[in-house]
Protein backbone atom coordinates (compact mmCIF):
# COMPACT_ATOMS: atom_id res chain seq x y z
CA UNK A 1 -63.83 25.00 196.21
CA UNK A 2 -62.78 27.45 193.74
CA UNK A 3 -62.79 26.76 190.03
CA UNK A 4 -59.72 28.71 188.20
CA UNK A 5 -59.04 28.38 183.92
CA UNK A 6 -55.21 27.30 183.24
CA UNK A 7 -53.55 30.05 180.41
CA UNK A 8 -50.69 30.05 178.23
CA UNK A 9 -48.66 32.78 176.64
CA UNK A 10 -50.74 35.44 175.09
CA UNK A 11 -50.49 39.41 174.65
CA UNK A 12 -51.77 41.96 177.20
CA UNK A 13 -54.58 42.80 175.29
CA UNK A 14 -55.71 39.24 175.11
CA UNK A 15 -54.88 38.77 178.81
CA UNK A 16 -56.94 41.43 179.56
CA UNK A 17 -59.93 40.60 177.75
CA UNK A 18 -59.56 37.08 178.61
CA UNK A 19 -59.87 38.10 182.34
CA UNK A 20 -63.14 40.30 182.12
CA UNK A 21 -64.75 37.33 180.33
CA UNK A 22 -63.76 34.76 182.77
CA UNK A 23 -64.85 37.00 185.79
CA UNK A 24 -67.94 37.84 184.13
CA UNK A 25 -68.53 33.96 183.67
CA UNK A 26 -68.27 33.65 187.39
CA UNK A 27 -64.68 31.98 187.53
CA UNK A 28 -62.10 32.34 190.48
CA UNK A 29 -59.04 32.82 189.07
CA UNK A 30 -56.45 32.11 186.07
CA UNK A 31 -53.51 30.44 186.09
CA UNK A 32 -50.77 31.45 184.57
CA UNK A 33 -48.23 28.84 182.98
CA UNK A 34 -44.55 29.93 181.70
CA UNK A 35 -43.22 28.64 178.55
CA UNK A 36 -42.49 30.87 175.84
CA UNK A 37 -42.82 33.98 177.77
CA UNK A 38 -43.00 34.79 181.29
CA UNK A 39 -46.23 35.24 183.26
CA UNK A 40 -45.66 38.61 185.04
CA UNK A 41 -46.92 41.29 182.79
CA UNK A 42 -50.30 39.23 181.49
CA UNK A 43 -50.73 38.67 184.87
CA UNK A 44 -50.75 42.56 185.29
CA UNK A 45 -52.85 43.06 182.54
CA UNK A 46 -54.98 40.79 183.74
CA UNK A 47 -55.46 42.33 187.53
CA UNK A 48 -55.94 45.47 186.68
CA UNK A 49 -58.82 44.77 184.49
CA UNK A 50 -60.43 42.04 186.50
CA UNK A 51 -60.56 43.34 189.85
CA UNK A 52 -62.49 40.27 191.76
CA UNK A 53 -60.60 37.84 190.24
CA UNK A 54 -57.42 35.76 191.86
CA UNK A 55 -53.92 34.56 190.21
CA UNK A 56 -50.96 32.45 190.21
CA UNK A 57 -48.31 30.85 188.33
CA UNK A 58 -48.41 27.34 188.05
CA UNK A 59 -45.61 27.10 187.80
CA UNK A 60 -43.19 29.80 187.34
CA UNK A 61 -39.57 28.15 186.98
CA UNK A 62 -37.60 28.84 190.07
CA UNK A 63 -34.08 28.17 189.42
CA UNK A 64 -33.15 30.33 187.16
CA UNK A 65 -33.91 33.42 188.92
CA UNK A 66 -32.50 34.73 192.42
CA UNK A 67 -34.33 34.37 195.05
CA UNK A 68 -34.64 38.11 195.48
CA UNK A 69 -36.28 38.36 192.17
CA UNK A 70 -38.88 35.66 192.73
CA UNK A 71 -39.33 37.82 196.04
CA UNK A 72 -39.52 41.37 194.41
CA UNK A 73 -42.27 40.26 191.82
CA UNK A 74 -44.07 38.32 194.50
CA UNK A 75 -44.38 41.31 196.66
CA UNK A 76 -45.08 43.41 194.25
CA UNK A 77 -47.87 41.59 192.60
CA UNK A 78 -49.25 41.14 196.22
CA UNK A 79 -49.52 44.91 196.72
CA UNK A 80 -51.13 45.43 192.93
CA UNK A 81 -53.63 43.28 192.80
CA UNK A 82 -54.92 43.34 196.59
CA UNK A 83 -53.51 40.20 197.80
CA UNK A 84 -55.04 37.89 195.15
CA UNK A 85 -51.76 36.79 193.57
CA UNK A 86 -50.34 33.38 194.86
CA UNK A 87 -46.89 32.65 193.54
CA UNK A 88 -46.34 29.17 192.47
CA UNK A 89 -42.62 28.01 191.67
CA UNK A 90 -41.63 24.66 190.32
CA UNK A 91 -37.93 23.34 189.52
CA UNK A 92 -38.90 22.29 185.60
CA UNK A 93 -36.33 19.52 184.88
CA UNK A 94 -33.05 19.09 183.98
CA UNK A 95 -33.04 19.13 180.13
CA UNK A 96 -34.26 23.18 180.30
CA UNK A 97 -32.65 24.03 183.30
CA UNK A 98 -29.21 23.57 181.82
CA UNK A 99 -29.75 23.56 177.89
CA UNK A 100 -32.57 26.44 178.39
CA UNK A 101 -31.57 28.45 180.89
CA UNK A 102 -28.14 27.68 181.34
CA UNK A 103 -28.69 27.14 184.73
CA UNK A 104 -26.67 24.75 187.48
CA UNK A 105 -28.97 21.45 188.39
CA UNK A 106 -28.36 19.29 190.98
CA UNK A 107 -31.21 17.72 193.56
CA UNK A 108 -34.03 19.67 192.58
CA UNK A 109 -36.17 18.98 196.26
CA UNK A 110 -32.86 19.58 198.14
CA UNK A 111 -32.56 22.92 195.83
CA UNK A 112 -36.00 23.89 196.31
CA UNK A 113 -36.46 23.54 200.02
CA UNK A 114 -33.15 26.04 200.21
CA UNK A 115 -35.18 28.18 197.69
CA UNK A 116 -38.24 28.66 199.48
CA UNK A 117 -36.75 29.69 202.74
CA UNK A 118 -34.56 32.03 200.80
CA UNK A 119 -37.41 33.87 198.96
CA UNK A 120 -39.43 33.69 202.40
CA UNK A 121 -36.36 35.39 204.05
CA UNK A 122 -36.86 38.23 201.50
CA UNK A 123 -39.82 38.76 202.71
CA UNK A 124 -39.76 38.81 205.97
CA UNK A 125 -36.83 41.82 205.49
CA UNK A 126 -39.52 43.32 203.20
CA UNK A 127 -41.69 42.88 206.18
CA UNK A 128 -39.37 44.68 208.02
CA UNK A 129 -38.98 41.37 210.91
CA UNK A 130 -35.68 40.99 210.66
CA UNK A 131 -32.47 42.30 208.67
CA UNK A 132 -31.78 39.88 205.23
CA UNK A 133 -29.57 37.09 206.51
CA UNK A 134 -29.89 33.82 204.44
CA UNK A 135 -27.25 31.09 204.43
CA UNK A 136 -28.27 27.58 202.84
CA UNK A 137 -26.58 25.02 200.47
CA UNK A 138 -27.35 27.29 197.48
CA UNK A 139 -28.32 30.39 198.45
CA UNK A 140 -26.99 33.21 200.59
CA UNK A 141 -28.35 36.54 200.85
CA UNK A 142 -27.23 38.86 203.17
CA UNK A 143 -27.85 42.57 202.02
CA UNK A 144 -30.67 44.99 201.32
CA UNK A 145 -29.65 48.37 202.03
CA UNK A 146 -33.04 50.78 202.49
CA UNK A 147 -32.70 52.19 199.51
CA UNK A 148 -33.46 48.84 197.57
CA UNK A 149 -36.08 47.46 200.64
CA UNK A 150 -39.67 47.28 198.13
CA UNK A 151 -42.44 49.84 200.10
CA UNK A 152 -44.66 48.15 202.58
CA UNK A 153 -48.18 47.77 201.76
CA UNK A 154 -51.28 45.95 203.06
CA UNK A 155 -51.22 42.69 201.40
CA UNK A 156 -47.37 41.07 203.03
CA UNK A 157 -48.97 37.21 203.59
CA UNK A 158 -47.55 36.53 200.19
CA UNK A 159 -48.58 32.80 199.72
CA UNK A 160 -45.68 30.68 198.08
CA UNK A 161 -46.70 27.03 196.40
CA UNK A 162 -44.16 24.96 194.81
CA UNK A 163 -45.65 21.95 191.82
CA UNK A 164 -44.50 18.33 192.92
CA UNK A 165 -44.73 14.88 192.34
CA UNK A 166 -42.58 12.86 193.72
CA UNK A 167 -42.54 12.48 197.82
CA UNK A 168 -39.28 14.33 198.71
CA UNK A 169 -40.89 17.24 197.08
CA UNK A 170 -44.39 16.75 198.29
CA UNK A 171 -42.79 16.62 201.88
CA UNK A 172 -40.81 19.92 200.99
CA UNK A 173 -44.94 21.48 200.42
CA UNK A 174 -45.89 20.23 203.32
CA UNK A 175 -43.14 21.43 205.45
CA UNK A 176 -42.81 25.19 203.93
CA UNK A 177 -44.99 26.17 201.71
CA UNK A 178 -48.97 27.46 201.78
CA UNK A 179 -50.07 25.23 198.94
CA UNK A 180 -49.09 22.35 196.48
CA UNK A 181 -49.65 21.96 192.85
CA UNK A 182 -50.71 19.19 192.08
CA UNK A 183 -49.09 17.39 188.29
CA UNK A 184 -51.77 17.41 185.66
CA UNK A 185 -51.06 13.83 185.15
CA UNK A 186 -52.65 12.87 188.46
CA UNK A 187 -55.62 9.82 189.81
CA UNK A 188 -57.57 10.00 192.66
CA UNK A 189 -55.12 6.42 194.33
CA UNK A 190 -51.85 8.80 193.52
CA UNK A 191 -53.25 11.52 195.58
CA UNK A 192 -54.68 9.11 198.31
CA UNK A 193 -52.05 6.74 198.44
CA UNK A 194 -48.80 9.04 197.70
CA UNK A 195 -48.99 12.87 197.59
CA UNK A 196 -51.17 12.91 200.56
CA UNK A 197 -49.32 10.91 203.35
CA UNK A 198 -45.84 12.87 202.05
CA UNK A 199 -47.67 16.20 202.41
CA UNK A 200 -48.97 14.84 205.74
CA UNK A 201 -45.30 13.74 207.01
CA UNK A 202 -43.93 16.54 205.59
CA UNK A 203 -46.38 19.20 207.60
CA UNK A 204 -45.77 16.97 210.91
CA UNK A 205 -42.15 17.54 210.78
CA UNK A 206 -42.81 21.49 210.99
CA UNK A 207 -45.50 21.32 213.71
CA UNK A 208 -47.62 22.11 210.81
CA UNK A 209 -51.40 20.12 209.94
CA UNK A 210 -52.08 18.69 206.24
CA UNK A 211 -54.86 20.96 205.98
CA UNK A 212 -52.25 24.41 206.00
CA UNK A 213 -51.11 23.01 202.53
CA UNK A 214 -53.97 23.85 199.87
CA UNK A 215 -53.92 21.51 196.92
CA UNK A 216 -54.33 23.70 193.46
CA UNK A 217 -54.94 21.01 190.93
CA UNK A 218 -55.26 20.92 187.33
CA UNK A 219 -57.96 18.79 185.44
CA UNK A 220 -58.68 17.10 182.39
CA UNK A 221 -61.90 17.65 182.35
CA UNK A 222 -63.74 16.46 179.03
CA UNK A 223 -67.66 18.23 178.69
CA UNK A 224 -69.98 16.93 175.67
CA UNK A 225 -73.32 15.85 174.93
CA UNK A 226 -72.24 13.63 171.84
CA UNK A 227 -69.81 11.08 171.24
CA UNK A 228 -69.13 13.66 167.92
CA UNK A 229 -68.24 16.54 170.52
CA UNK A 230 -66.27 14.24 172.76
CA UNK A 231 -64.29 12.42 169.81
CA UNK A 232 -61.49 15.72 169.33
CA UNK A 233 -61.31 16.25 173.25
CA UNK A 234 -60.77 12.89 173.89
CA UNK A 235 -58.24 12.68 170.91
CA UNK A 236 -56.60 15.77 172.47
CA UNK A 237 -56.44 14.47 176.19
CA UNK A 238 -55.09 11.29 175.11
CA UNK A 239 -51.77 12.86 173.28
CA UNK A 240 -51.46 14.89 176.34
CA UNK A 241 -51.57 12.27 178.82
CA UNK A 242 -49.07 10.22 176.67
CA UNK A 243 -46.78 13.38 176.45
CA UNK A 244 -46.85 13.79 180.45
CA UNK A 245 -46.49 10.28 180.67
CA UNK A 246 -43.66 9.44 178.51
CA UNK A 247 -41.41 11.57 181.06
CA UNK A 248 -39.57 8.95 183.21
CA UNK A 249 -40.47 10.15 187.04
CA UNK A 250 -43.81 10.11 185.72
CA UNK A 251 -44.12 5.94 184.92
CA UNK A 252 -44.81 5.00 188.60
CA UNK A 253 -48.25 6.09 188.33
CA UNK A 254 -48.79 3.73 185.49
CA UNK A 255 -47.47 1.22 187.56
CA UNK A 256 -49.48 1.81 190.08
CA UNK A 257 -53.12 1.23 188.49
CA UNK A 258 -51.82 -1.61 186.89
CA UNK A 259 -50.75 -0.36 183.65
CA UNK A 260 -47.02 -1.56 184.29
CA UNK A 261 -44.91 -0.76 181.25
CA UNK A 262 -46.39 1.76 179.75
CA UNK A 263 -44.31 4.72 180.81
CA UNK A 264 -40.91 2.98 179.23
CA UNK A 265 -43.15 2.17 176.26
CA UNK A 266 -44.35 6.50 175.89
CA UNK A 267 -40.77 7.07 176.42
CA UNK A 268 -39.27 5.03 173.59
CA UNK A 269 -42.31 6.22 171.38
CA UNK A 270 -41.36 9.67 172.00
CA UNK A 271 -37.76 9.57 171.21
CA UNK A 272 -39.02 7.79 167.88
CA UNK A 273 -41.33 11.35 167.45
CA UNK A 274 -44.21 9.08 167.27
CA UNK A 275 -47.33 10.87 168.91
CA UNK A 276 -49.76 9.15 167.49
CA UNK A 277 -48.15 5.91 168.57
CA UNK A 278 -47.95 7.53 171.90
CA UNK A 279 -51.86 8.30 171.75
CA UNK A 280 -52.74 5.23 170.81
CA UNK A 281 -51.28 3.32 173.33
CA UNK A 282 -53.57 5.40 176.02
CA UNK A 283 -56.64 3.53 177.08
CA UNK A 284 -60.40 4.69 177.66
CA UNK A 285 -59.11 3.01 181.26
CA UNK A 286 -56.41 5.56 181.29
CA UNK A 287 -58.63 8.05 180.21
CA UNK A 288 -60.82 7.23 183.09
CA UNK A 289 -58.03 7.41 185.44
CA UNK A 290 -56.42 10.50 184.73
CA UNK A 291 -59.10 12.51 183.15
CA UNK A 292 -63.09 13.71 183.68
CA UNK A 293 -65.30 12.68 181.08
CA UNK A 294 -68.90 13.81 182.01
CA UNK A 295 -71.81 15.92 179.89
CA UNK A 296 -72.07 19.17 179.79
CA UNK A 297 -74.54 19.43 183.04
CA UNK A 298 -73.22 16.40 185.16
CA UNK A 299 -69.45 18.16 184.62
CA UNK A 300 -69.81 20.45 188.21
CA UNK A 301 -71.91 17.41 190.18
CA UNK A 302 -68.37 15.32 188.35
CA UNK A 303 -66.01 18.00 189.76
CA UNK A 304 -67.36 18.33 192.91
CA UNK A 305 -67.59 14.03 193.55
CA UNK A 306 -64.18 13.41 193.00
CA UNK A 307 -62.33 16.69 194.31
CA UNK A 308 -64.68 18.48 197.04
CA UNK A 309 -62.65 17.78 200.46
CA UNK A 310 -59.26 17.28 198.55
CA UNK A 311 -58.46 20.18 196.36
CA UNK A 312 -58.90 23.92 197.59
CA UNK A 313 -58.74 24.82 194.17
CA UNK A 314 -59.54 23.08 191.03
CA UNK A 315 -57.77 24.17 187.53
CA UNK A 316 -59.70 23.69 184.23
CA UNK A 317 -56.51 22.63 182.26
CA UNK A 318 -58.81 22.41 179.05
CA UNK A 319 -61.31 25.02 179.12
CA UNK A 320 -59.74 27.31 176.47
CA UNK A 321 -60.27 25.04 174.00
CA UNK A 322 -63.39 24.95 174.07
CA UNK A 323 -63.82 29.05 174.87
CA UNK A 324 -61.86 29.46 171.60
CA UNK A 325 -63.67 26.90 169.76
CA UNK A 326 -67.24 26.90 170.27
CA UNK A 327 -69.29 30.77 170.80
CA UNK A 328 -71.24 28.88 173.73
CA UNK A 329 -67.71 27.53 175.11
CA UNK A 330 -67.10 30.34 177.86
CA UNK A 331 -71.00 30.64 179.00
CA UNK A 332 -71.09 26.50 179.36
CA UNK A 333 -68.29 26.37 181.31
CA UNK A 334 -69.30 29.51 183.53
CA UNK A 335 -72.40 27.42 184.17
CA UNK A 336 -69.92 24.55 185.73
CA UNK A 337 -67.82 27.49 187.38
CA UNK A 338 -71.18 28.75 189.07
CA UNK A 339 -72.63 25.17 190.11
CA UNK A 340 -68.86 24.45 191.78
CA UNK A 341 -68.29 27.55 193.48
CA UNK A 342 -72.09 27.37 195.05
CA UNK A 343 -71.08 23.88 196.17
């Protein structure tokens, strides 16, 4: 199981440094998030001066870019970095999509299924298979004169992920794409009881197994020794479970531990701008259910319990915090990244 560190925006410089660090500290990968900035030139940054370790974007935001694009940058980081770049799209929702990016939205799984076999089409021309000839509901590509064909390289199995949560989407992974990622807002009976069986029925309509769908999930996971240490990381977790789960498509999985209500009740909180209502109304149940609380060395036996078998990689959505926080933050954590990766 590998053990990758979930990143924000941040310069070059810091990308850079960031990555020798976390290779040095015996880490897997990073993941790359897109917010405020896009992902692609960190990511480059990053590569070239980390030349073990692996990346992705989880997610990059598909819609508003062609196709082709997603395609070019995918190949391209492919061929840079030696095949250790996975790109990982996800459809956002609707609110930046159109008042964001001024984009079209419609059904985001129908969209993204049409998506995916457009940017695989790309490469496959890239690949040289077959000439560019896409025709779906949204897109249609249907030229790529030699001239403006990307040079061929070693590294063409570009893997493509998409995020998802609810089962049309999961089904769409598990049809077409070469891994899933997995919502941060997540409990072991979700992925048992939902995202798995979609993923499953989803693979089985493409003469595809389960297994050809790797699972890159991101973790709260909570380290300390103290109730002192735990107290702001718990604080912190909290707020962000109750900002995930105040999003409407999200409430089901309230529901379905038996915390009915509590979605509607996030969302009203959060239109009032009340976070620390919203915090408050989160549980140490809910904490248990969405979130790893464990000390510092019980965290990788922790990881590996719940995770080993399901996930093929395992994202440490909180780390930073404590690499920026603490001087021993990055070597603690390393220890964790060592014990899961020898697992």
């Amino acid at each position: 199981m590998h053990i990758d560190v979930m990143v924000g925006p941040m310069t070059w410089r810091e990308s850079a440094d960031l990555a020798v660090r976390l290779e040095e500290a015996a880490f897997s990968g990073m993941l790359f998030t897109e917010t405020s900035q896009v992902p692609w030139m960190s990511i480059a940054a990053a590569a070239t001066a980390a030349p073990k370790l692996d990346f992705a974007t989880g997610i990059a935001v598909a819609f508003p870019r062609s196709p082709m694009i997603a395609a070019q940058i995918a190949w391209e980081m492919a061929h840079n970095t030696g095949g250790r770049f996975r790109l990982g799209l996800g459809s956002q929702v609707r609110g930046h999509i159109v008042r964001r990016y001024s984009t079209p939205w419609d059904k985001p799984a129908t969209q993204m299924r049409d998506y995916v076999a457009a940017v695989r089409a790309c490469i496959r021309a890239f690949r040289g298979e077959e000439r560019l000839a896409h025709e779906g509901p949204y897109y249609n590509l249907s030229l790529l004169p030699g001239a403006w064909r990307p040079p061929r390289h070693e590294f063409e199995d570009v893997k493509i992920d998409i995020s998802a949560v609810g089962p049309v989407m999961c089904r769409t992974a598990g049809e077409m794409c070469d891994g899933l990622h997995v919502h941060p807002l997540h409990s072991i009976p979700y992925l048992q009881n939902r995202l798995l069986p979609a993923v499953a029925e989803g693979a089985a309509r493409a003469g595809r197994s389960a297994d050809d769908v790797d699972l890159i999930v991101p973790i709260f996971a909570i380290a300390g020794d103290s109730p002192e240490e735990l107290a702001p990381k718990i604080a912190r977790t909290k707020t962000q479970i109750a900002f995930y789960g105040s999003t409407p498509n999200y409430a089901f999985q309230f529901d379905d531990l038996g915390f009915e209500g509590t979605g509607p009740m996030l969302n009203e909180l959060m239109r009032a701008g009340d976070i620390s209502g919203m915090a408050a109304l989160i549980t140490d149940n809910m904490l248990d259910a969405f979130a790893l609380v464990a000390k510092w060395d019980e965290m990788a036996d922790a990881l590996i319990a719940r995770y080993s078998g399901v996930a093929e990689r395992i994202v440490l959505y909180l780390a930073l915090d404590d690499i920026h926080a603490s001087p021993t933050g990055l070597s603690r954590w390393g220890e964790v990244a060592s014990a899961v990766r020898a697992a």
